[in-house]
PDB file of N, CA and C in Angstrom:
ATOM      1  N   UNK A   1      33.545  40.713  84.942  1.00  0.00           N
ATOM      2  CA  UNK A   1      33.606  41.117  83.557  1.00  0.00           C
ATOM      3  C   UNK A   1      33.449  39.867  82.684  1.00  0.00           C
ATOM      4  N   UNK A   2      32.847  39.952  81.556  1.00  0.00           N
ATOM      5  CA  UNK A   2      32.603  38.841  81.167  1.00  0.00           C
ATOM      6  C   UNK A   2      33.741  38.565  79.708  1.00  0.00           C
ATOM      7  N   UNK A   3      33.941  37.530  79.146  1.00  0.00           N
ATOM      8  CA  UNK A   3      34.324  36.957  78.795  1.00  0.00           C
ATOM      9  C   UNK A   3      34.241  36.971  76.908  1.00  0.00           C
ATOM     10  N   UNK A   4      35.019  37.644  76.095  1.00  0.00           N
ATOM     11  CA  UNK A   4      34.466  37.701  74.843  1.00  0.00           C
ATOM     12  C   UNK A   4      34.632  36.534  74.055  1.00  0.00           C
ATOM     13  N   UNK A   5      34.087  36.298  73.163  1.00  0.00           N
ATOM     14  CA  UNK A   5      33.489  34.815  72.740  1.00  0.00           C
ATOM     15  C   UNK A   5      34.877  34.651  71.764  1.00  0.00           C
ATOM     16  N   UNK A   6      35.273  33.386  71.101  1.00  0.00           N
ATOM     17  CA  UNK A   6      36.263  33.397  70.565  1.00  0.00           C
ATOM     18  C   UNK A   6      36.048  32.873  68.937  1.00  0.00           C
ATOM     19  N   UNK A   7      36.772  32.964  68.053  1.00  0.00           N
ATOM     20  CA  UNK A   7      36.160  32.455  66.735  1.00  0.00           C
ATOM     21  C   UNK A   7      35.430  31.606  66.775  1.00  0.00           C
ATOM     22  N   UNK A   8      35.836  30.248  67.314  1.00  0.00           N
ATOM     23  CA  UNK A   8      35.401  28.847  67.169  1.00  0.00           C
ATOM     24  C   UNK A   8      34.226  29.184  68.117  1.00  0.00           C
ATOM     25  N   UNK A   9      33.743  29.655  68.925  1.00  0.00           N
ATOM     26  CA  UNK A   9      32.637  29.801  69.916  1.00  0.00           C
ATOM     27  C   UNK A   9      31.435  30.372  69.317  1.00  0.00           C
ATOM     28  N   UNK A  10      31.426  31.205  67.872  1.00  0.00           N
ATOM     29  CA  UNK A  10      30.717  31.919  67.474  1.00  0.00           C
ATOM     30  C   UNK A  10      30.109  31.268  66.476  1.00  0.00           C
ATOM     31  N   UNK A  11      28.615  31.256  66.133  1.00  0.00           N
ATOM     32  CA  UNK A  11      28.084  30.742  65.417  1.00  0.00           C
ATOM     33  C   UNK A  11      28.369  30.859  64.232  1.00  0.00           C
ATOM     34  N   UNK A  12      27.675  30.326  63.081  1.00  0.00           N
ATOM     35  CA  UNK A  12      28.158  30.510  61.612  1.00  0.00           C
ATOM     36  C   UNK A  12      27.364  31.300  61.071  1.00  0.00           C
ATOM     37  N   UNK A  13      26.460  32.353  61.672  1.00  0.00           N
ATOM     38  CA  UNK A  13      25.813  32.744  60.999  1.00  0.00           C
ATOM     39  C   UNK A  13      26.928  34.280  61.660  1.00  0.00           C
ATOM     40  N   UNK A  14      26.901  34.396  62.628  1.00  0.00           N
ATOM     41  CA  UNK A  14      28.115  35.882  63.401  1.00  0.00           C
ATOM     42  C   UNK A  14      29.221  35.869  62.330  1.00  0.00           C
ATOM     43  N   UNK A  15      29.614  34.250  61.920  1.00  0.00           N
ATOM     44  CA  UNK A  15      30.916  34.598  61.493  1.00  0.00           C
ATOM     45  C   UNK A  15      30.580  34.984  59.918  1.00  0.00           C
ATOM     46  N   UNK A  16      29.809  34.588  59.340  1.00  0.00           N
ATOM     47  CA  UNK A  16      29.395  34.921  58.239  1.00  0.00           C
ATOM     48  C   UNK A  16      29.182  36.625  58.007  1.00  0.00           C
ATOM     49  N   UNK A  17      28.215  37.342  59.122  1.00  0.00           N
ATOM     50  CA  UNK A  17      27.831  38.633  59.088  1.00  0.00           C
ATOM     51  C   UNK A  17      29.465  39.726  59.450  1.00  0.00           C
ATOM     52  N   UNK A  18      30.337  39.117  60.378  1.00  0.00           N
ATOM     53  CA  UNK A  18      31.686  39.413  60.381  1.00  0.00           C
ATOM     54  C   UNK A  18      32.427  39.491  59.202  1.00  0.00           C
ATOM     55  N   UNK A  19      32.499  38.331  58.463  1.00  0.00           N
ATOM     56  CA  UNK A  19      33.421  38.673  57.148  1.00  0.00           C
ATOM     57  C   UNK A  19      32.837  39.064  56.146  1.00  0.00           C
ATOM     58  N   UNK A  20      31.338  39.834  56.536  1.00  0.00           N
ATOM     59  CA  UNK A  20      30.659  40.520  55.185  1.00  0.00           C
ATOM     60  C   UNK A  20      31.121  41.916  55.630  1.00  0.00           C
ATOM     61  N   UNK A  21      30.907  41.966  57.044  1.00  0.00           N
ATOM     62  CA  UNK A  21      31.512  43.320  57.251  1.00  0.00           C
ATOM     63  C   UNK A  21      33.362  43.917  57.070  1.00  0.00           C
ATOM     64  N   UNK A  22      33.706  42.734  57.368  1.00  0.00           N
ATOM     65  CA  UNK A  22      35.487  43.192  57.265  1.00  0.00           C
ATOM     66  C   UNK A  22      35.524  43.423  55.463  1.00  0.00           C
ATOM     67  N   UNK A  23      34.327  42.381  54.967  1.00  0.00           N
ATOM     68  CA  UNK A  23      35.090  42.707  53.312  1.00  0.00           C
ATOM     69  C   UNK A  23      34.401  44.071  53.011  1.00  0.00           C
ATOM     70  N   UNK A  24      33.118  44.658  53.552  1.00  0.00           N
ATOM     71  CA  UNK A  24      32.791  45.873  53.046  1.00  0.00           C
ATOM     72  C   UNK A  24      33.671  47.024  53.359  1.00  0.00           C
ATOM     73  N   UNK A  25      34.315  46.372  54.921  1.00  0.00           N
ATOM     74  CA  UNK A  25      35.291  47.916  55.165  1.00  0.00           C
ATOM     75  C   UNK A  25      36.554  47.635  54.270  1.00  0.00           C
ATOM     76  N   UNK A  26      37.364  46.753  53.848  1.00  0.00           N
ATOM     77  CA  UNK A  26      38.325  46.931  53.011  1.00  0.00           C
ATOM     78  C   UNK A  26      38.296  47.123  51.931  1.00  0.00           C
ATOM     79  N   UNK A  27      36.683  46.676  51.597  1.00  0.00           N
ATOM     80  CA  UNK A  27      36.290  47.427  49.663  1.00  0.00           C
ATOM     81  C   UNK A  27      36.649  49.217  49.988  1.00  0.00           C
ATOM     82  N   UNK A  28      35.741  49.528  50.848  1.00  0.00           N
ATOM     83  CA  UNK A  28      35.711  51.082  50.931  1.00  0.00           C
ATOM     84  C   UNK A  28      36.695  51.510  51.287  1.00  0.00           C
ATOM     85  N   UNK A  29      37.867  50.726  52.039  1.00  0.00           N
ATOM     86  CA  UNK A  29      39.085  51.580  52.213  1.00  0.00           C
ATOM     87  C   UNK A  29      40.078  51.909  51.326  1.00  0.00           C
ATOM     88  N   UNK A  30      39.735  50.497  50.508  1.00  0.00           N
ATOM     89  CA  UNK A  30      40.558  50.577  49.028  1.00  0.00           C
ATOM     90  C   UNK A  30      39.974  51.575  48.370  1.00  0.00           C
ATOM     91  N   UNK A  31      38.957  51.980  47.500  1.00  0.00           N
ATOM     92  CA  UNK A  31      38.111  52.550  46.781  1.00  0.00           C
ATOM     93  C   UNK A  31      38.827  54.051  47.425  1.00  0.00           C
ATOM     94  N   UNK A  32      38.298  54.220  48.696  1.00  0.00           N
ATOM     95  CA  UNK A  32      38.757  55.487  49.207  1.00  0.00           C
ATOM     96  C   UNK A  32      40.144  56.092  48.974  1.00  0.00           C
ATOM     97  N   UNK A  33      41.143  55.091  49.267  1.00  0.00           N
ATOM     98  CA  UNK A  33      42.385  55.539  49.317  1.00  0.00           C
ATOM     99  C   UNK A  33      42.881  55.586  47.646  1.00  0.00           C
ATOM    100  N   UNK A  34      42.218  54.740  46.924  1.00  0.00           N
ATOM    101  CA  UNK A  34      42.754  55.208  45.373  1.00  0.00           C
ATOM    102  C   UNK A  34      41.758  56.267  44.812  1.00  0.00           C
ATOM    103  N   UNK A  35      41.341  56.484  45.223  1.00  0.00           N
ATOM    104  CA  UNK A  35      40.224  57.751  45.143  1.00  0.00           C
ATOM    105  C   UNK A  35      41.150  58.893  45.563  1.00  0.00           C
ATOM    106  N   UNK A  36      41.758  58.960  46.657  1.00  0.00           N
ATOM    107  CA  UNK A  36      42.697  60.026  47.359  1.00  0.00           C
ATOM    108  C   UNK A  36      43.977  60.190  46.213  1.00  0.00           C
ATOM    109  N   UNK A  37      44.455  58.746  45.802  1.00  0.00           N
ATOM    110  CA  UNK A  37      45.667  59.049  45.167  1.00  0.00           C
ATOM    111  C   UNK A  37      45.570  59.600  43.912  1.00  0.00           C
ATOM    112  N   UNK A  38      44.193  59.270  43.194  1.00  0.00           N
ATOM    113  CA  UNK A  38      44.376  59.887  41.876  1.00  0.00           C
ATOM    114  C   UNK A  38      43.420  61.510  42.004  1.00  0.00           C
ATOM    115  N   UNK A  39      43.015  61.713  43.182  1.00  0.00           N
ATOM    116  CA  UNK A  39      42.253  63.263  43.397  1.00  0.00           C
ATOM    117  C   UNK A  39      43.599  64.150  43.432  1.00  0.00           C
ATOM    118  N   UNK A  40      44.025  65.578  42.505  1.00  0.00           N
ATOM    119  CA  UNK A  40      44.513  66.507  42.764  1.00  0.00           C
ATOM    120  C   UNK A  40      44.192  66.878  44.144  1.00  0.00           C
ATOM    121  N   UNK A  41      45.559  67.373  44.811  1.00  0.00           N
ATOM    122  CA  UNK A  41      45.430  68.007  46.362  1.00  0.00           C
ATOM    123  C   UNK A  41      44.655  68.950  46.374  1.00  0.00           C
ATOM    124  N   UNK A  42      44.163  70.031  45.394  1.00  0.00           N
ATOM    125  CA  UNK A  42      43.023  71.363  45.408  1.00  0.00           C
ATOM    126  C   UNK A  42      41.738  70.311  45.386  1.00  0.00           C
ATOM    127  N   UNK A  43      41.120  69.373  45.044  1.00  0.00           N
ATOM    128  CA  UNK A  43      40.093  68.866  45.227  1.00  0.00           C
ATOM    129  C   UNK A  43      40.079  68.069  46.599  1.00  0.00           C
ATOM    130  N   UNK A  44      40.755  68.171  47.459  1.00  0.00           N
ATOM    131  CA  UNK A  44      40.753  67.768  48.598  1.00  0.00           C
ATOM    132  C   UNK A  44      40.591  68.199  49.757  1.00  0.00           C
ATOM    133  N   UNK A  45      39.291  68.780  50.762  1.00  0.00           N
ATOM    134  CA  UNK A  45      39.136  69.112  51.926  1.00  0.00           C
ATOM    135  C   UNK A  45      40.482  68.511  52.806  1.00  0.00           C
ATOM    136  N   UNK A  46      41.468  69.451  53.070  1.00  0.00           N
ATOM    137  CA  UNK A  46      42.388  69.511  54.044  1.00  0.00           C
ATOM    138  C   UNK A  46      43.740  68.761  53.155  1.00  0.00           C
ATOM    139  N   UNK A  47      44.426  68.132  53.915  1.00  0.00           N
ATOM    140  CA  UNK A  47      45.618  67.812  53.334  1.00  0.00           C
ATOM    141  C   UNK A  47      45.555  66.100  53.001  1.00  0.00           C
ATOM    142  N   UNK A  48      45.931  65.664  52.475  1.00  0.00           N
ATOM    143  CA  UNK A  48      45.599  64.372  51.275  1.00  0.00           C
ATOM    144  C   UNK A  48      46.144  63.307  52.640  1.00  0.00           C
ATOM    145  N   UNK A  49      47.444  63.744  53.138  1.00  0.00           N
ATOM    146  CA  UNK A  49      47.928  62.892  53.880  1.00  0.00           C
ATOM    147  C   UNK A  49      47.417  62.342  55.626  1.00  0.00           C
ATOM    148  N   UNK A  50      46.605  63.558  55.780  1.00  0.00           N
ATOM    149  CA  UNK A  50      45.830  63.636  57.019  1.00  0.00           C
ATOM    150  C   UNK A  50      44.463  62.453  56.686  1.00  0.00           C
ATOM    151  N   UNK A  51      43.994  62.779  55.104  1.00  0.00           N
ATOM    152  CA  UNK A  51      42.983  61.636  54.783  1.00  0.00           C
ATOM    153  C   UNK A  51      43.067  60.563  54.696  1.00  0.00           C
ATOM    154  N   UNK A  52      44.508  60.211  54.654  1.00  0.00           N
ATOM    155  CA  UNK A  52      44.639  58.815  54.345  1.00  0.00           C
ATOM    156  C   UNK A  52      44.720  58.300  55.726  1.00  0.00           C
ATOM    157  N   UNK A  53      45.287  58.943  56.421  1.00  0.00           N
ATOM    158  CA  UNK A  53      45.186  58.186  58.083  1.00  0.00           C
ATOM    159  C   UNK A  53      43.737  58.018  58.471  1.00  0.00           C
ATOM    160  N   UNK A  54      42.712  58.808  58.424  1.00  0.00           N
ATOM    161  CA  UNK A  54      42.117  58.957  58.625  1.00  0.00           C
ATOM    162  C   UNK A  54      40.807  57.928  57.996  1.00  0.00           C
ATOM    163  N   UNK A  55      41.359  57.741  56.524  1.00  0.00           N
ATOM    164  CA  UNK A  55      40.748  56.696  56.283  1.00  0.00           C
ATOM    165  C   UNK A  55      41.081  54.650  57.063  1.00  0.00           C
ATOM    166  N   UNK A  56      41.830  55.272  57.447  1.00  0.00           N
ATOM    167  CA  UNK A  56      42.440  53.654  57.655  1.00  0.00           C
ATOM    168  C   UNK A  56      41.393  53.171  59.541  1.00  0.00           C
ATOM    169  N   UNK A  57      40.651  54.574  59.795  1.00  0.00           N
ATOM    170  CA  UNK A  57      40.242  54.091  60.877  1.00  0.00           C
ATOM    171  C   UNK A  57      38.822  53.237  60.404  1.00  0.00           C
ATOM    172  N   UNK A  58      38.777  51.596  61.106  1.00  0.00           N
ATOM    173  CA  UNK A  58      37.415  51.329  60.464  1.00  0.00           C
ATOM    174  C   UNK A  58      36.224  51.646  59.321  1.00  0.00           C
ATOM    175  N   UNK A  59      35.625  51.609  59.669  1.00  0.00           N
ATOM    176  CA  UNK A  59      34.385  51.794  58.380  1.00  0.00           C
ATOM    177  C   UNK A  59      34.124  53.079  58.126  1.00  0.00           C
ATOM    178  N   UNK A  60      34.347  54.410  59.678  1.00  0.00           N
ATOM    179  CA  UNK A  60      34.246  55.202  59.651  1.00  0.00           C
ATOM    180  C   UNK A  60      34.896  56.481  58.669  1.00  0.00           C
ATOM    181  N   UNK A  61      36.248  55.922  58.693  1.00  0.00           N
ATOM    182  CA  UNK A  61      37.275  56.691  57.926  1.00  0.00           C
ATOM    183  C   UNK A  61      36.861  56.813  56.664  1.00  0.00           C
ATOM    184  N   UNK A  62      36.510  55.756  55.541  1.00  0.00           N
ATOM    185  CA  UNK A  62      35.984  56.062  54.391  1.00  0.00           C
ATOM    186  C   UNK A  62      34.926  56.542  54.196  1.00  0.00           C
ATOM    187  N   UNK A  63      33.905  56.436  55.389  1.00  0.00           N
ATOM    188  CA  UNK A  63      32.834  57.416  55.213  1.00  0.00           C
ATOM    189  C   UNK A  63      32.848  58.702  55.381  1.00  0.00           C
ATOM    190  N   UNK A  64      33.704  58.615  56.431  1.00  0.00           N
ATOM    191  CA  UNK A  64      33.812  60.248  55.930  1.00  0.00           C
ATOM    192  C   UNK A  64      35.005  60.907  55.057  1.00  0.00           C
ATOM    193  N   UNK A  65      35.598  60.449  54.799  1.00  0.00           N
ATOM    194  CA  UNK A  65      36.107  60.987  53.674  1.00  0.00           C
ATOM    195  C   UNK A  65      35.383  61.423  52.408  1.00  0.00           C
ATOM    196  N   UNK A  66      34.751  59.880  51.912  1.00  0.00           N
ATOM    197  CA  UNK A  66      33.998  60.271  50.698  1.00  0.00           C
ATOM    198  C   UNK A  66      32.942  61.409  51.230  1.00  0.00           C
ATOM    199  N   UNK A  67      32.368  61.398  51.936  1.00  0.00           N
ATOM    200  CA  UNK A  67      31.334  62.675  52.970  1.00  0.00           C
ATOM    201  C   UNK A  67      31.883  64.199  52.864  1.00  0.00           C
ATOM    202  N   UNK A  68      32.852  63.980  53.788  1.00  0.00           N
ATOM    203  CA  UNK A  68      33.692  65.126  53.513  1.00  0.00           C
ATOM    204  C   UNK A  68      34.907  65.531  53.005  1.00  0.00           C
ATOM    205  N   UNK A  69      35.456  64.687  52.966  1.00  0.00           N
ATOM    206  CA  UNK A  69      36.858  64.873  52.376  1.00  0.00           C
ATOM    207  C   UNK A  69      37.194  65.584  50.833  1.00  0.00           C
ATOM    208  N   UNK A  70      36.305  65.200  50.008  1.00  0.00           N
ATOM    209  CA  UNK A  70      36.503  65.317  48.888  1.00  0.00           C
ATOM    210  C   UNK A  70      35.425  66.960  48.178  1.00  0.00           C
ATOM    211  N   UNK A  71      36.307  67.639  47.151  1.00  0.00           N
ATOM    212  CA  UNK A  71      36.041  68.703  46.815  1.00  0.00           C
ATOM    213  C   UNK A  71      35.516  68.534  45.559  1.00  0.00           C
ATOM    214  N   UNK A  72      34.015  68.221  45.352  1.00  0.00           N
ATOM    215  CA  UNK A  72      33.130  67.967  43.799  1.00  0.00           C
ATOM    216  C   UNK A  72      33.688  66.834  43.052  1.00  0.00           C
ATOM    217  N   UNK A  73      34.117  66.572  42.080  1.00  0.00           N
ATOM    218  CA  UNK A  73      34.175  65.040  41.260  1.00  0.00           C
ATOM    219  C   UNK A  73      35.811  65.398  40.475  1.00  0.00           C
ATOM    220  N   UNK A  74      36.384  64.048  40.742  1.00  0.00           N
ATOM    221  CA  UNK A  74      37.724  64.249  40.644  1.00  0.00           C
ATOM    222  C   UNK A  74      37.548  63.799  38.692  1.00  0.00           C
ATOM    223  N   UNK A  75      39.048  65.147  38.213  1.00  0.00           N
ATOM    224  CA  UNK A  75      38.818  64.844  36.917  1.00  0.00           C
ATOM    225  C   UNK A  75      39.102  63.066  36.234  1.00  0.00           C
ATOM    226  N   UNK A  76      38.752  62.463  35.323  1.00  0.00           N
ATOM    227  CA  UNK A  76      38.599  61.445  35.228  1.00  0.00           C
ATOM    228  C   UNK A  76      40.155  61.055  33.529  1.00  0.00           C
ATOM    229  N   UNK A  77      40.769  60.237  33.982  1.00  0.00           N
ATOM    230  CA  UNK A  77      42.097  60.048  33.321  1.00  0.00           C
ATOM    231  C   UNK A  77      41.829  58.886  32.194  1.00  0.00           C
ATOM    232  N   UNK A  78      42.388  58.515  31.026  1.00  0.00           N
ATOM    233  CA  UNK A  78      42.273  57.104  30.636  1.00  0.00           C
ATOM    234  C   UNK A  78      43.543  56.484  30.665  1.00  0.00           C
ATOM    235  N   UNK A  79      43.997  55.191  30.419  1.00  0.00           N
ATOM    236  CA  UNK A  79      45.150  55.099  30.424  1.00  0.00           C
ATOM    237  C   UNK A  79      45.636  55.111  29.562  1.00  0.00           C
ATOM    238  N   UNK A  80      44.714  55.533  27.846  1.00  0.00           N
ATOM    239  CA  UNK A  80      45.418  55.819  26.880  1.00  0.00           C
ATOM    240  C   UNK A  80      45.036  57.063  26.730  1.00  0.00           C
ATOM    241  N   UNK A  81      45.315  58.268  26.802  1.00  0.00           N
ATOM    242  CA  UNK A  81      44.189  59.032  26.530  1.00  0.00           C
ATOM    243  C   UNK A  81      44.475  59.590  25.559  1.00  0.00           C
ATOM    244  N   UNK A  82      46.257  59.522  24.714  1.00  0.00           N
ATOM    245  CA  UNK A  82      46.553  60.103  23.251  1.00  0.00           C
ATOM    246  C   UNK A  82      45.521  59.272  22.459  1.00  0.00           C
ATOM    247  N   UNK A  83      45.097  57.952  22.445  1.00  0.00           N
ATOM    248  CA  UNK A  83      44.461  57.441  21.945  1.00  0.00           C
ATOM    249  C   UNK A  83      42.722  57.125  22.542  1.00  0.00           C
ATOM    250  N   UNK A  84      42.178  58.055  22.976  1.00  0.00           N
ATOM    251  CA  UNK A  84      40.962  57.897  23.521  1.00  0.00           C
ATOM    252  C   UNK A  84      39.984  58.975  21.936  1.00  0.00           C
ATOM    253  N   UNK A  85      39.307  57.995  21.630  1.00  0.00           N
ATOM    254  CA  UNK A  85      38.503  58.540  20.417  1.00  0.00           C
ATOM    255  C   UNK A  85      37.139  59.312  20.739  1.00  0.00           C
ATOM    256  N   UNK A  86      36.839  58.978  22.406  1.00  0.00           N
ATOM    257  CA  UNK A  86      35.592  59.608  22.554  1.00  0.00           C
ATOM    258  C   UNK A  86      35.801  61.087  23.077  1.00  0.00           C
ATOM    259  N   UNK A  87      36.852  61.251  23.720  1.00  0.00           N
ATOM    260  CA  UNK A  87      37.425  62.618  24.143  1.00  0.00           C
ATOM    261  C   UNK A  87      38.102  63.333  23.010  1.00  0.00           C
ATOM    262  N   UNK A  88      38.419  63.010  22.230  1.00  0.00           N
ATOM    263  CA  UNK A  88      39.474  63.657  21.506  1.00  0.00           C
ATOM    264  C   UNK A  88      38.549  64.558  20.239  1.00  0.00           C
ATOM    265  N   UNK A  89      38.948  65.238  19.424  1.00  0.00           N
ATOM    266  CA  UNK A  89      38.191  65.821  18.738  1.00  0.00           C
ATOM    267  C   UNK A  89      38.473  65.398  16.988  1.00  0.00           C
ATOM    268  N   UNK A  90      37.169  65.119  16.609  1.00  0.00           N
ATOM    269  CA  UNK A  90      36.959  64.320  15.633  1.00  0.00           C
ATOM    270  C   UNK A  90      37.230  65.698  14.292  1.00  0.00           C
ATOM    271  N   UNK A  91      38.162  64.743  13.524  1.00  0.00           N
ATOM    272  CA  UNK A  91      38.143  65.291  12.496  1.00  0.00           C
ATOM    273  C   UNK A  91      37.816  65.353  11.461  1.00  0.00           C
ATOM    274  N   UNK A  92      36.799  64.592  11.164  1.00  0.00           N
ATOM    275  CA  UNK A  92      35.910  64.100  10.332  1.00  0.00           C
ATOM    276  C   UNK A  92      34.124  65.053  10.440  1.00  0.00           C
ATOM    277  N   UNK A  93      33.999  65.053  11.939  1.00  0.00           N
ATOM    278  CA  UNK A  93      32.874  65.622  12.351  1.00  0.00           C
ATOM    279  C   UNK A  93      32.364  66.749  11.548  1.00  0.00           C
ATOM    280  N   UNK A  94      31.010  67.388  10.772  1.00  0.00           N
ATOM    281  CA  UNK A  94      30.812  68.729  10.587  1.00  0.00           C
ATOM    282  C   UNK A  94      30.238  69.633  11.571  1.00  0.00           C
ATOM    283  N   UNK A  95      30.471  70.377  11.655  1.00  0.00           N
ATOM    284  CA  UNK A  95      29.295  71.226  12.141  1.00  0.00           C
ATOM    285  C   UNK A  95      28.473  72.580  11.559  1.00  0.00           C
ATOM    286  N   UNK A  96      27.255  72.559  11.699  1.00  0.00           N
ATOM    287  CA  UNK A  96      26.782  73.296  11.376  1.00  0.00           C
ATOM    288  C   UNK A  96      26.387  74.921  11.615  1.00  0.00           C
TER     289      UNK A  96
END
C-alpha cells in the first residue's frame, strides 16, 4: 500500500489548488448554513436540522442543499425594515 504524501512533500502548486478548494467548501458551507437559518422551516425540503448535518459533509452537502434542499426563494429581511424607504409605501406618491 502506498504511502500518502505529507504537507511538506507536496508541491506548491497541490498546496495552492488544496487551499482554493478548502476555502471554496467553507464559503459554501457558510453561505449554506445562514441560508438555512434565516429560510422559514415551510421553505425547506425536509427538516432544517437534518440540512444542516447534511450540509457539513464536504463540498457535497452544500450542493445539495442549495439543489435540493430549499423550497423557491427565501423571503428577504432588512435590518431596518421600520425604516426601509424602498419597501415601505410612499406617501407622497400619486397615482393615477
Amino acid at each position: 500500500m502506498t504511502r500518502h504524501k505529507t504537507w511538506l512533500e507536496t508541491t506548491s502548486a497541490q498546496r495552492r489548488g488544496i487551499l482554493a478548494l478548502s476555502a471554496v467548501e467553507v464559503v459554501l458551507a457558510g453561505v449554506a448554513w445562514a441560508d438555512l437559518a434565516r429560510r422559514p422551516a415551510e421553505t425547506v425540503n425536509g427538516r432544517k436540522r437534518w440540512w444542516a448535518t447534511v450540509i457539513a459533509v464536504n463540498i457535497v452537502g452544500p450542493l445539495a442543499y442549495f439543489r435540493w434542499g430549499r423550497k423557491g426563494h427565501a423571503p428577504r429581511f432588512h435590518r431596518n425594515s421600520d425604516r426601509c424607504r424602498r419597501h415601505a409605501p410612499n406617501a407622497n406618491s400619486t397615482t393615477a
